[in-house]
C-alpha atoms as a PDB file:
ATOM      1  CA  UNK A   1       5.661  17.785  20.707  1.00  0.00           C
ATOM      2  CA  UNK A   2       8.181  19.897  19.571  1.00  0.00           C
ATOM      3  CA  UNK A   3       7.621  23.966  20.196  1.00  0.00           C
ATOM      4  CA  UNK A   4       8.620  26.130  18.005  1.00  0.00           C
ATOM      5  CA  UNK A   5       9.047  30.159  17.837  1.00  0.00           C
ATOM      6  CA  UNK A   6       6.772  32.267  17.034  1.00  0.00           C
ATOM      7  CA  UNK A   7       7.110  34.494  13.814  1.00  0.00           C
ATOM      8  CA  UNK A   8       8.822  37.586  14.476  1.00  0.00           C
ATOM      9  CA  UNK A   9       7.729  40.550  12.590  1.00  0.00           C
ATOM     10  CA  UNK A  10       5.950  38.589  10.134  1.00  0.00           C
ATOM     11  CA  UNK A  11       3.460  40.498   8.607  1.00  0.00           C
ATOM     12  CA  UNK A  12       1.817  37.784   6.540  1.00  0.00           C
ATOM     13  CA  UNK A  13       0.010  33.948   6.412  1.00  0.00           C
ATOM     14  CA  UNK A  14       0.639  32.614   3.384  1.00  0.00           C
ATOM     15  CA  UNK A  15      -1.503  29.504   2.331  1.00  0.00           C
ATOM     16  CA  UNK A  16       0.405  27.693  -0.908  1.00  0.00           C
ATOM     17  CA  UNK A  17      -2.032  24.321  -0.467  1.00  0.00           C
ATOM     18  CA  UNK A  18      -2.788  24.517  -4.374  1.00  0.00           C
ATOM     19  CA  UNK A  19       0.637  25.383  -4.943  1.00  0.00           C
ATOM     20  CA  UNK A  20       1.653  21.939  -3.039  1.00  0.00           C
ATOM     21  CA  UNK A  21      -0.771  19.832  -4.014  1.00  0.00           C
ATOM     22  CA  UNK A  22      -1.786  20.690  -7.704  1.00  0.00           C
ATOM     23  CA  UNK A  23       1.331  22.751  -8.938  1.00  0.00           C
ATOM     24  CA  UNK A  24      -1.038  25.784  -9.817  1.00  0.00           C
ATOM     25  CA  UNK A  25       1.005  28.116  -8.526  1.00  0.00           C
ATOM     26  CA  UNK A  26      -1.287  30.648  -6.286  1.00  0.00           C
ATOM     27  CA  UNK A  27      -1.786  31.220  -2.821  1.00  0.00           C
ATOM     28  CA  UNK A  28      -3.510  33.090  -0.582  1.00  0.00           C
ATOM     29  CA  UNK A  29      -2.473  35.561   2.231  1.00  0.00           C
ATOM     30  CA  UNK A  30      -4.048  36.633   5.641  1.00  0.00           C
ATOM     31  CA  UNK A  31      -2.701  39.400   7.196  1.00  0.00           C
ATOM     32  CA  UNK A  32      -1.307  38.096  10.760  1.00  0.00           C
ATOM     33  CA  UNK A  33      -1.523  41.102  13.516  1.00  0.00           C
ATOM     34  CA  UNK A  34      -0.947  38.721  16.056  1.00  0.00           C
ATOM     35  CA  UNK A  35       0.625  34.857  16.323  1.00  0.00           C
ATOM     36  CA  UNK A  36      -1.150  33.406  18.792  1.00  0.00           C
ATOM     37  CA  UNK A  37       0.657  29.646  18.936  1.00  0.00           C
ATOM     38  CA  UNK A  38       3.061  28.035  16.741  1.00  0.00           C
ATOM     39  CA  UNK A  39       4.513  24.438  17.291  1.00  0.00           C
ATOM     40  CA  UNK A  40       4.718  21.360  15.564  1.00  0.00           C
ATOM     41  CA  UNK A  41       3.176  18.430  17.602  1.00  0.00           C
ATOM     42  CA  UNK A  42       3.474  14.550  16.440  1.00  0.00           C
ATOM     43  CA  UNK A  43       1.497  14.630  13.476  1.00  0.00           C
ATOM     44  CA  UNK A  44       1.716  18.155  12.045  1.00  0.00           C
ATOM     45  CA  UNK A  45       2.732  22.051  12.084  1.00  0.00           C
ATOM     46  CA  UNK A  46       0.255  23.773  13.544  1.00  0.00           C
ATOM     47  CA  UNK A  47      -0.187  27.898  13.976  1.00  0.00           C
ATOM     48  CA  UNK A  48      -3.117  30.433  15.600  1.00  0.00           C
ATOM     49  CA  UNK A  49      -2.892  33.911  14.643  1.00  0.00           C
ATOM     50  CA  UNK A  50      -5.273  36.944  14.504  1.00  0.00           C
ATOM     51  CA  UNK A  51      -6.439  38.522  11.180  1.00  0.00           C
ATOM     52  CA  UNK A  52      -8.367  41.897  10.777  1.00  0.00           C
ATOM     53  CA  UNK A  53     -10.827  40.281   8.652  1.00  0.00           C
ATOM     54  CA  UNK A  54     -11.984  36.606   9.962  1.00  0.00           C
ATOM     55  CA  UNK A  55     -10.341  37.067  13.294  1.00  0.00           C
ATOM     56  CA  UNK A  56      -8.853  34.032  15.052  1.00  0.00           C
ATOM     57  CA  UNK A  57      -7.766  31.525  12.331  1.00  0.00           C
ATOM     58  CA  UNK A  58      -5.837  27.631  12.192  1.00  0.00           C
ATOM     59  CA  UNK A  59      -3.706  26.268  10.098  1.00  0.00           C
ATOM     60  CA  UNK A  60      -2.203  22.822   9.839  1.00  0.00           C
ATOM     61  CA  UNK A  61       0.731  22.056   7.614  1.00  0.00           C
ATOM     62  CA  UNK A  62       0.347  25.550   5.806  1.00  0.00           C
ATOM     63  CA  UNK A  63      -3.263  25.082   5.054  1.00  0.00           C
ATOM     64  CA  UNK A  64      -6.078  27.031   6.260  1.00  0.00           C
ATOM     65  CA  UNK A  65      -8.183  24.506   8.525  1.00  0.00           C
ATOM     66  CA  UNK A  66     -10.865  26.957  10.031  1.00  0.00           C
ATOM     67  CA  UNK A  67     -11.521  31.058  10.946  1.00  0.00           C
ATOM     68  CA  UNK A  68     -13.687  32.587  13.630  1.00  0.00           C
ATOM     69  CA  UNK A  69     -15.072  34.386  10.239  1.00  0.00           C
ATOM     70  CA  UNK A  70     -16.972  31.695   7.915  1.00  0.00           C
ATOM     71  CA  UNK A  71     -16.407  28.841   9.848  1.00  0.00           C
ATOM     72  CA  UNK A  72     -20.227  28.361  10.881  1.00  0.00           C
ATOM     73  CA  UNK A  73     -20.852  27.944   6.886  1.00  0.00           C
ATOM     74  CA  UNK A  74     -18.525  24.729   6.539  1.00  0.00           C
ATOM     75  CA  UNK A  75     -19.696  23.290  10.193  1.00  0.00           C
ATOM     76  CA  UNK A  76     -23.762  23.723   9.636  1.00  0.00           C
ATOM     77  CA  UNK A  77     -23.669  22.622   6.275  1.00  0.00           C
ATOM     78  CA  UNK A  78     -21.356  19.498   7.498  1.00  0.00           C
ATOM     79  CA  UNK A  79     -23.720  18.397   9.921  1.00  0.00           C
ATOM     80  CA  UNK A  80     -27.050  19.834   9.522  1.00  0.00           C
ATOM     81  CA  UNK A  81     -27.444  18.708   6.016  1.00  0.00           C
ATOM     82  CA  UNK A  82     -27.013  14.645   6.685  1.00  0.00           C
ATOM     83  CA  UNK A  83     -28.754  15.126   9.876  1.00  0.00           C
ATOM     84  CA  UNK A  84     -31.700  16.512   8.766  1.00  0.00           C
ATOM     85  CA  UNK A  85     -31.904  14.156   5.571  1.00  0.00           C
ATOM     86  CA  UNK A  86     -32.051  11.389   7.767  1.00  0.00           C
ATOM     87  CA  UNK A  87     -34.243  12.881  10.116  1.00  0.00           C
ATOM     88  CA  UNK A  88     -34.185   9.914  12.957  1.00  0.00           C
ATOM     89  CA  UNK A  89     -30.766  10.362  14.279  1.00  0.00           C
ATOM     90  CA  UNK A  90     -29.446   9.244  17.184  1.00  0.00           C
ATOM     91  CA  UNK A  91     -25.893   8.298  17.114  1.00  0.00           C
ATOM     92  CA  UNK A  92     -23.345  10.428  15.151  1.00  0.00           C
ATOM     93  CA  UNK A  93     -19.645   9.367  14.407  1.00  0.00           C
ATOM     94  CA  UNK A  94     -17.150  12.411  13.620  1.00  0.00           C
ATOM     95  CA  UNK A  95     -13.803  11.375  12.760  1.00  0.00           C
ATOM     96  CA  UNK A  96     -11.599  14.400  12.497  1.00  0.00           C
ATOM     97  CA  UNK A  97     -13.061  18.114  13.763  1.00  0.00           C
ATOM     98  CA  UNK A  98     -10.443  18.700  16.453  1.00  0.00           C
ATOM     99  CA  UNK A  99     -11.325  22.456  16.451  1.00  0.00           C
ATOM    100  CA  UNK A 100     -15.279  21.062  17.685  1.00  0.00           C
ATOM    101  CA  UNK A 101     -16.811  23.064  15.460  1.00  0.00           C
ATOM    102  CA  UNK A 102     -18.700  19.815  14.109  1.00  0.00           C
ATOM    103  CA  UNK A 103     -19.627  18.928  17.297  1.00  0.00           C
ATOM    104  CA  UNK A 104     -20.984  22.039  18.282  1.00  0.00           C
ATOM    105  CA  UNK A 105     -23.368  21.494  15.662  1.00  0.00           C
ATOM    106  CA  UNK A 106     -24.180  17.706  15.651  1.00  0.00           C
ATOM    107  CA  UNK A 107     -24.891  18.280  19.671  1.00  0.00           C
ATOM    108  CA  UNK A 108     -27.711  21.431  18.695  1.00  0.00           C
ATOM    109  CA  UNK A 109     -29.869  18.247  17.654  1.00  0.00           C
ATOM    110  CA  UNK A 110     -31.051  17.304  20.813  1.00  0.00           C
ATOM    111  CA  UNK A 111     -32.683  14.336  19.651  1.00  0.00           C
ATOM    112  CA  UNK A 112     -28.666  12.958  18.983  1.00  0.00           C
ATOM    113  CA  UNK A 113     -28.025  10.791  21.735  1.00  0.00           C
ATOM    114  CA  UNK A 114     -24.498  10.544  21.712  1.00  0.00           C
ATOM    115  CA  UNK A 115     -21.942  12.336  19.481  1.00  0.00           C
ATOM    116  CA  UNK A 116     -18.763  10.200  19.658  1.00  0.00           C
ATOM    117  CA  UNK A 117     -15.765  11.868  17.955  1.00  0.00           C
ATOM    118  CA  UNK A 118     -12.142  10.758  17.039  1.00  0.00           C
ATOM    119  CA  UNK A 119      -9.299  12.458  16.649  1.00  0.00           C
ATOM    120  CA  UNK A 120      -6.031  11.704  16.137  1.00  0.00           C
ATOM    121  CA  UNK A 121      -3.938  14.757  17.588  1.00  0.00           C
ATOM    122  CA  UNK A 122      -4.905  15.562  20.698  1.00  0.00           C
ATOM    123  CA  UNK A 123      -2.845  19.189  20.646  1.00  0.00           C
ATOM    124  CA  UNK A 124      -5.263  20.491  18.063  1.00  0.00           C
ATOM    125  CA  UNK A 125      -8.361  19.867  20.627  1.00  0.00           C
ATOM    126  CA  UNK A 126      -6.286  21.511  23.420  1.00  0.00           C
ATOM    127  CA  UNK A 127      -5.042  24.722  21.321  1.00  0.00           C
ATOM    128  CA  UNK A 128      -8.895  25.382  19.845  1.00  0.00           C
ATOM    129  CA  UNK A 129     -10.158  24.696  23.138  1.00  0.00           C
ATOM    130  CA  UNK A 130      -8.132  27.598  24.628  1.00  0.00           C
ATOM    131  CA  UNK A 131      -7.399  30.238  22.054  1.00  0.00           C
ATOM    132  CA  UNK A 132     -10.718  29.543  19.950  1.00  0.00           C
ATOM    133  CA  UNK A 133     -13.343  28.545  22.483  1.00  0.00           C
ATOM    134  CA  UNK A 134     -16.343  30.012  20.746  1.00  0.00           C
ATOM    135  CA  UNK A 135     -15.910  27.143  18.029  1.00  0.00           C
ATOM    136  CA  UNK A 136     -16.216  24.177  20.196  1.00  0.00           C
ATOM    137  CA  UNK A 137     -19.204  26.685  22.633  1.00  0.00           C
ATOM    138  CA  UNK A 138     -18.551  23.668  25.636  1.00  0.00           C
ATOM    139  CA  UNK A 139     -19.324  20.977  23.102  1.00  0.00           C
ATOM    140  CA  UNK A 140     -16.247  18.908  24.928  1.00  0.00           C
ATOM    141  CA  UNK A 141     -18.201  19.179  28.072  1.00  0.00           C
ATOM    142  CA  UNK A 142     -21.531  17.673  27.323  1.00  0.00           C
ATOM    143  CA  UNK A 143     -22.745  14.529  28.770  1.00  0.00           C
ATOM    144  CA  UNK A 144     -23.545  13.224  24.858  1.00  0.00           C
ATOM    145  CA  UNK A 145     -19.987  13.460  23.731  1.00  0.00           C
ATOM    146  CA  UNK A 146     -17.702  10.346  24.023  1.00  0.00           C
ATOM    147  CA  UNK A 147     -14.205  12.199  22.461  1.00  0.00           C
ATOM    148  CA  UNK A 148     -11.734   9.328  21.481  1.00  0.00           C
ATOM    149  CA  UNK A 149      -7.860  10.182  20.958  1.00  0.00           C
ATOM    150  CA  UNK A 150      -7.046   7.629  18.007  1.00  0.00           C
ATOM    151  CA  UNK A 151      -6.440   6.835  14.515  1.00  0.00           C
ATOM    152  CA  UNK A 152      -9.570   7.194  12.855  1.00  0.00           C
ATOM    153  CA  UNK A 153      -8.932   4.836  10.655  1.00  0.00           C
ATOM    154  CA  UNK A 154      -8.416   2.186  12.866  1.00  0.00           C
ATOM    155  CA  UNK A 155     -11.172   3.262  14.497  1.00  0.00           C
ATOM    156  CA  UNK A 156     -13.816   2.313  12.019  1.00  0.00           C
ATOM    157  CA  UNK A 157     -11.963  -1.075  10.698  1.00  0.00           C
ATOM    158  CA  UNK A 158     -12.241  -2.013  14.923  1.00  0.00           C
ATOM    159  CA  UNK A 159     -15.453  -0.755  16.072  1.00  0.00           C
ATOM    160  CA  UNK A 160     -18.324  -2.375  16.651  1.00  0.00           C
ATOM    161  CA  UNK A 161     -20.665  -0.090  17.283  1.00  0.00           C
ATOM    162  CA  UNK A 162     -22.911   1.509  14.692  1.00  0.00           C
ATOM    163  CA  UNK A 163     -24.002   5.078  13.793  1.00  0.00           C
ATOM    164  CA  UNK A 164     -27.082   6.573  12.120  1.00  0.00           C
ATOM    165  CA  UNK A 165     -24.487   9.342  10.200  1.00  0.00           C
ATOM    166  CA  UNK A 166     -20.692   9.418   9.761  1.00  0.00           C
ATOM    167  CA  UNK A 167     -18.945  12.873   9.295  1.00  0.00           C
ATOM    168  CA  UNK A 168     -15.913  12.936   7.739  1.00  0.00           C
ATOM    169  CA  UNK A 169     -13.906  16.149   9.416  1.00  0.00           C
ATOM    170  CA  UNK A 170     -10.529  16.163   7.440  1.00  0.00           C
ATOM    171  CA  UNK A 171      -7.652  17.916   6.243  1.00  0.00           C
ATOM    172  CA  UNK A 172      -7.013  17.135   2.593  1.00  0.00           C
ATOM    173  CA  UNK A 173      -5.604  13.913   1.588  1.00  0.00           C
ATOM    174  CA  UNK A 174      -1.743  14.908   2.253  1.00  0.00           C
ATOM    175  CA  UNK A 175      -0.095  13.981   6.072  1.00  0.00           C
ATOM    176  CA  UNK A 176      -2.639  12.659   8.376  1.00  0.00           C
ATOM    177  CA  UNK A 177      -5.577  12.877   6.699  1.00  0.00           C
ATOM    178  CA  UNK A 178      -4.106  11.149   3.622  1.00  0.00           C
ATOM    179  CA  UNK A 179      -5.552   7.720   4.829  1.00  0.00           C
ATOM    180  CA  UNK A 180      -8.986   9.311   5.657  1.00  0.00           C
ATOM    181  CA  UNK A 181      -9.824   8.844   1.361  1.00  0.00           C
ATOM    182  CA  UNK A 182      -8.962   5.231   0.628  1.00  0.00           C
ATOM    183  CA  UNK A 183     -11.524   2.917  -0.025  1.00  0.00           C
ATOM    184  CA  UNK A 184     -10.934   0.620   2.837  1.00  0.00           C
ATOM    185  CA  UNK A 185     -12.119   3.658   5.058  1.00  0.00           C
ATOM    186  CA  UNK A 186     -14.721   3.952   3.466  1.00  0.00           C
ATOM    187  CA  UNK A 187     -15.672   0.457   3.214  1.00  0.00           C
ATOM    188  CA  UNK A 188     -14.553   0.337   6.912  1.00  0.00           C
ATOM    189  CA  UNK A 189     -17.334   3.838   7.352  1.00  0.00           C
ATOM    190  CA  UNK A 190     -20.027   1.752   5.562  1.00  0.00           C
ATOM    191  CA  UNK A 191     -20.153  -1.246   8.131  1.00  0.00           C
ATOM    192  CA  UNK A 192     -20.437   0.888  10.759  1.00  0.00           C
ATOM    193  CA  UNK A 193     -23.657   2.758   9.557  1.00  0.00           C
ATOM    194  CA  UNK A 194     -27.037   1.355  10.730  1.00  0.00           C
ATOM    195  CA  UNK A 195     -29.447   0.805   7.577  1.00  0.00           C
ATOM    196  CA  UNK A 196     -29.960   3.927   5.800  1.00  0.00           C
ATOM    197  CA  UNK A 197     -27.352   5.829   7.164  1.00  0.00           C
ATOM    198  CA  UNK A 198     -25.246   8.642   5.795  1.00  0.00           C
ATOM    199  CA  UNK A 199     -21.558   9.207   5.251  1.00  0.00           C
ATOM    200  CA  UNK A 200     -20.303  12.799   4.553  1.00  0.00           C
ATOM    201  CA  UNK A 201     -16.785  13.747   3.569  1.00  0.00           C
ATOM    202  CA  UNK A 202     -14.879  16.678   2.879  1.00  0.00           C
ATOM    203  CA  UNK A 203     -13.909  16.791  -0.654  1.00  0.00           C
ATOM    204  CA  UNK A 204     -11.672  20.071  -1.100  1.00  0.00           C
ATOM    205  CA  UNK A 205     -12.449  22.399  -3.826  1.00  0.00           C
ATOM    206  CA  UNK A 206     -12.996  21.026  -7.190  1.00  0.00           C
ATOM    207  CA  UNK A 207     -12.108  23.989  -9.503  1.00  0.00           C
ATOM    208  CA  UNK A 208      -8.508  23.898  -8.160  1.00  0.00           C
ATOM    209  CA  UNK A 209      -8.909  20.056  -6.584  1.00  0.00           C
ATOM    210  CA  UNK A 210     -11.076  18.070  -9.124  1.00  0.00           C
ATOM    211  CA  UNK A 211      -9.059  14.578  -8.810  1.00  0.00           C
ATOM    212  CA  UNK A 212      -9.938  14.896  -4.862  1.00  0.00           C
ATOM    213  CA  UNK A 213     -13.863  14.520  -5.665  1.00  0.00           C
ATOM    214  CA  UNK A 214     -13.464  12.281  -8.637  1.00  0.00           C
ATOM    215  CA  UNK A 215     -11.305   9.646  -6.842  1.00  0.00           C
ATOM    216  CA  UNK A 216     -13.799  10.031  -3.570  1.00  0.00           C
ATOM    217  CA  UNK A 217     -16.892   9.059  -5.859  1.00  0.00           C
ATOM    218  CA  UNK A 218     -14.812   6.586  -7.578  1.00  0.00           C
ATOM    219  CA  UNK A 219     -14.029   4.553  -4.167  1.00  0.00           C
ATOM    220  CA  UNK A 220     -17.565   5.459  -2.339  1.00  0.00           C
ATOM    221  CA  UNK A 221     -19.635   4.326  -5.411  1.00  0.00           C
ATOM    222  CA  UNK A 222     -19.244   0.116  -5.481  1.00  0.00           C
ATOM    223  CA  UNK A 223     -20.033   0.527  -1.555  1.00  0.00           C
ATOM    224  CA  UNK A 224     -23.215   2.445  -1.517  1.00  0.00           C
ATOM    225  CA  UNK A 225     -26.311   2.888  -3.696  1.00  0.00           C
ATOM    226  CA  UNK A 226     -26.439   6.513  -3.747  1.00  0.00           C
ATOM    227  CA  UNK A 227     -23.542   8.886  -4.044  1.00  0.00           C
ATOM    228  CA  UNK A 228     -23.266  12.597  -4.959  1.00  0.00           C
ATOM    229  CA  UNK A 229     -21.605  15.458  -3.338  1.00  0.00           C
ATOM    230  CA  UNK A 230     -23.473  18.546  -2.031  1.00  0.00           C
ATOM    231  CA  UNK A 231     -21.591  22.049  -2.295  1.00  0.00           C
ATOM    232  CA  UNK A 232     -21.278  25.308   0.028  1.00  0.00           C
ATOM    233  CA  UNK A 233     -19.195  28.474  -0.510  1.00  0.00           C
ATOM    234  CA  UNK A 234     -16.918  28.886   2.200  1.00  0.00           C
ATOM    235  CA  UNK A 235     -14.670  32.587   1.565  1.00  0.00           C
ATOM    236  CA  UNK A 236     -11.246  30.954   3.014  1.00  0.00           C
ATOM    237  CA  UNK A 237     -10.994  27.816   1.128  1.00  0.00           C
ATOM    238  CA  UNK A 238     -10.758  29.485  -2.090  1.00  0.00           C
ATOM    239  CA  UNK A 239     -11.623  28.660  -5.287  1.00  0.00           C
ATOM    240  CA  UNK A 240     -15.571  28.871  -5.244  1.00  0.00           C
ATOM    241  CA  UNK A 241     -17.454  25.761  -4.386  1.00  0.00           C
ATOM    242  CA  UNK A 242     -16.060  23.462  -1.828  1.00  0.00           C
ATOM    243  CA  UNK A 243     -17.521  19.474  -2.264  1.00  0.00           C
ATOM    244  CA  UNK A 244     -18.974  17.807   0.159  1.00  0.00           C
ATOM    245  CA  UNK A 245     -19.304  14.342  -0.568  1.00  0.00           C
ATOM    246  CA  UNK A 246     -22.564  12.188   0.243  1.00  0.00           C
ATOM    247  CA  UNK A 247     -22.806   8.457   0.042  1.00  0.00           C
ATOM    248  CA  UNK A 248     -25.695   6.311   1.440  1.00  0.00           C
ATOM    249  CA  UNK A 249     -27.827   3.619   0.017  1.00  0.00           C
ATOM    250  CA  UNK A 250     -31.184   5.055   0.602  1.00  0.00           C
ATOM    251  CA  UNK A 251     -31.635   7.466  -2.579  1.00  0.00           C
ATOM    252  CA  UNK A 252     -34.897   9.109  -1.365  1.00  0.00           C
ATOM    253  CA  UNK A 253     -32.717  10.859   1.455  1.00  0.00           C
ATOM    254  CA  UNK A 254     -31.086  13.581  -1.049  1.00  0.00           C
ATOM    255  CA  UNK A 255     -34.248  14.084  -2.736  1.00  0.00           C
ATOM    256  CA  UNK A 256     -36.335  15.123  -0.147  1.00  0.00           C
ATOM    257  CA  UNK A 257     -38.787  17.887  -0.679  1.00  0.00           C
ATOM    258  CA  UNK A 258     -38.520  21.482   1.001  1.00  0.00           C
ATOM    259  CA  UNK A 259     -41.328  21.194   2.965  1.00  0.00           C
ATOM    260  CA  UNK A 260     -40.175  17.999   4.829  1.00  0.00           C
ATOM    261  CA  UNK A 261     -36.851  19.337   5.678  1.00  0.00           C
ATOM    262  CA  UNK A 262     -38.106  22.392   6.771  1.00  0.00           C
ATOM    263  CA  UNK A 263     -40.698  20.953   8.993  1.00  0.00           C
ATOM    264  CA  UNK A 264     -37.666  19.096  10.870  1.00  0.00           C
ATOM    265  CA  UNK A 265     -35.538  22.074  10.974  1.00  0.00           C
ATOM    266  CA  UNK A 266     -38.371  23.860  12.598  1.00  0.00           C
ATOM    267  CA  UNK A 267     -38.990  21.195  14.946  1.00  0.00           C
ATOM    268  CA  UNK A 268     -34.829  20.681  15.606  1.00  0.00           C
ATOM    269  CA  UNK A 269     -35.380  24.561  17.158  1.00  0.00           C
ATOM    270  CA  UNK A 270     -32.441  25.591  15.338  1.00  0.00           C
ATOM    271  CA  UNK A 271     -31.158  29.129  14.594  1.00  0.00           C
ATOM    272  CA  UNK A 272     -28.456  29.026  11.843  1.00  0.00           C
ATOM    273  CA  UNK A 273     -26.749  31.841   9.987  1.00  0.00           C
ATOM    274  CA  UNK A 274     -26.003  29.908   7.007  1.00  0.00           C
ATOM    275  CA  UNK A 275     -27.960  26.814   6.529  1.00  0.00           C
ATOM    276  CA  UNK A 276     -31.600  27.040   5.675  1.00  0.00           C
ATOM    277  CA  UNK A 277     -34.046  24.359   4.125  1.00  0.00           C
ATOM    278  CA  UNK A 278     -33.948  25.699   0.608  1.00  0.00           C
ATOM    279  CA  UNK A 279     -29.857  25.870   0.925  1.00  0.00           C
ATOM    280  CA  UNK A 280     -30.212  21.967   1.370  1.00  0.00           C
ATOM    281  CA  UNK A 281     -32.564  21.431  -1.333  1.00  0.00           C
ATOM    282  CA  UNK A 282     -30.348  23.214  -3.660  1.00  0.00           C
ATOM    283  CA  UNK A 283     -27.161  22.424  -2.641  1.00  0.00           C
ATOM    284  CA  UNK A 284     -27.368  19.192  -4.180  1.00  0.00           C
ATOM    285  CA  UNK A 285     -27.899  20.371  -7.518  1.00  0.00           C
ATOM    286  CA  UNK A 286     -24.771  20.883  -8.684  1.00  0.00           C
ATOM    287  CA  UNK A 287     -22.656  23.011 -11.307  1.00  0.00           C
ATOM    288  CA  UNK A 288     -21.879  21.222 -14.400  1.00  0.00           C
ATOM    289  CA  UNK A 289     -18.098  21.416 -14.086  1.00  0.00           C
ATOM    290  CA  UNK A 290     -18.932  19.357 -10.521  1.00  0.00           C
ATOM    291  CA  UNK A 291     -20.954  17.064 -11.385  1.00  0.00           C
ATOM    292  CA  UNK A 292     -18.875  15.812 -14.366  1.00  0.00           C
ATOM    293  CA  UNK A 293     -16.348  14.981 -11.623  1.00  0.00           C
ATOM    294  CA  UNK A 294     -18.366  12.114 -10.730  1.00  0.00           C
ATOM    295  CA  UNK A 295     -16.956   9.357 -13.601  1.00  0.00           C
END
């Protein structure tokens, strides 16, 4: 990797993802008080730096990846959503989620066995690990987790072991995560599910990223007999309502009642400070402008 210096005097973050991806020309801007770490390592630019507001934050190629702030809305809602749809897992696959924010939350189900996840740049787990600890909470250090440096993508087209829920941790589909939305990942994601298992994604924001969602669905739906996306409000990836997608081939899973998801939540013994059984029931009924994306 290749170390580069820090900001001097800057006063300002500024995030121009839309700007890069979809022309729209806005941004946002965090107020830096402090740059914590800046280099660029073998797959990307990467920067920690403090904010007044949502305190510790990470970027990857100009893009906001997580904050100490809001980043326990994203991460339940990412994990605790397929896993307690399911509601007999044992063997979750994360591909992506160097920060461990994921994993910190896939490993609160103790009935998961073992939480294997894979990620490609290893500098990402190292950097959160020591100037963001409180998102990974020692996740890297328990027994269940199997943590892979590798191409996810190969991962899933070589494996052949199989997994009761897939989550998809990714940056957007431009540098590393690009390959991470083709449909020969996914296909690859579907044969390693065991029967009736779930595949989550991240999907971006469809008000200022609607292709994103339509040309997930659009891969995901000749693979699997039920696909959707669920939605969450996260305040740093702007734009209102962030996707999620969904894709399994047991239907009844997304249209679960309250009552049976809360009676696993209750039994999971989790305390969450976002995701609650009605938020799951509800966060798959979507906005028109959303669901319209799936054509």
């Amino acid at each position: 990797m290749t170390e580069a210096a820090p900001a001097q005097g800057a006063a300002w973050f500024e995030e121009t993802l839309h700007e890069t991806v979809t022309g729209l020309g806005y941004a946002q801007r965090f107020r830096m008080t402090h740059v914590v770490h800046q280099l660029v390592t073998e797959h990307q630019s990467l920067v920690i730096f403090d904010t007044p507001k949502f305190g510790r934050v990470l970027a990857l190629d100009g893009a906001i990846q997580t904050t100490e702030g809001d980043e326990f809305i994203y991460h339940e809602m990412l994990t605790h959503v397929p896993i307690l749809a399911h509601g007999r897992v044992r063997r979750v696959l994360i591909i992506g989620g160097g920060d461990g924010g994921t994993l910190r939350e896939v490993l609160r189900h103790k009935a998961v066995e073992t939480a294997t996840m894979v990620e490609i740049d290893p500098t990402v787990i190292d950097l959160c690990k020591e100037y963001m600890p409180s998102l990974s909470a020692g996740a890297f250090d328990d027994p269940r987790t199997e943590l892979l440096i590798a191409d996810g993508l190969k991962f899933v087209a070589e494996t052949d072991q199989r997994y009761d829920v897939i989550i998809v941790d990714s940056t957007d589909p431009i540098g590393p995560g690009e390959v991470l939305f083709t449909e020969a990942f996914y296909a690859d994601c579907k044969r390693c599910l065991t029967p009736g298992g779930i595949l989550v994604t991240q999907n971006g924001v469809p008000m200022f990223q609607p292709q994103e969602a339509t040309n997930s669905y659009r891969r995901l739906k000749p693979l699997f007999g039920d696909v959707s996306f669920f939605v969450t409000v996260v305040p740093t990836y702007v734009g209102g309502m962030m996707a999620l997608g969904w894709a399994t081939d047991d239907a009844a899973l997304r249209r679960q009642p309250e009552s049976v998801i809360a009676e696993r939540f209750a039994a999971a013994g989790l305390d969450t400070r976002y995701y609650t059984p009605g938020v799951h029931v509800g966060c798959f009924s979507l906005p028109a402008y959303i669901g319209k994306l799936r054509v």
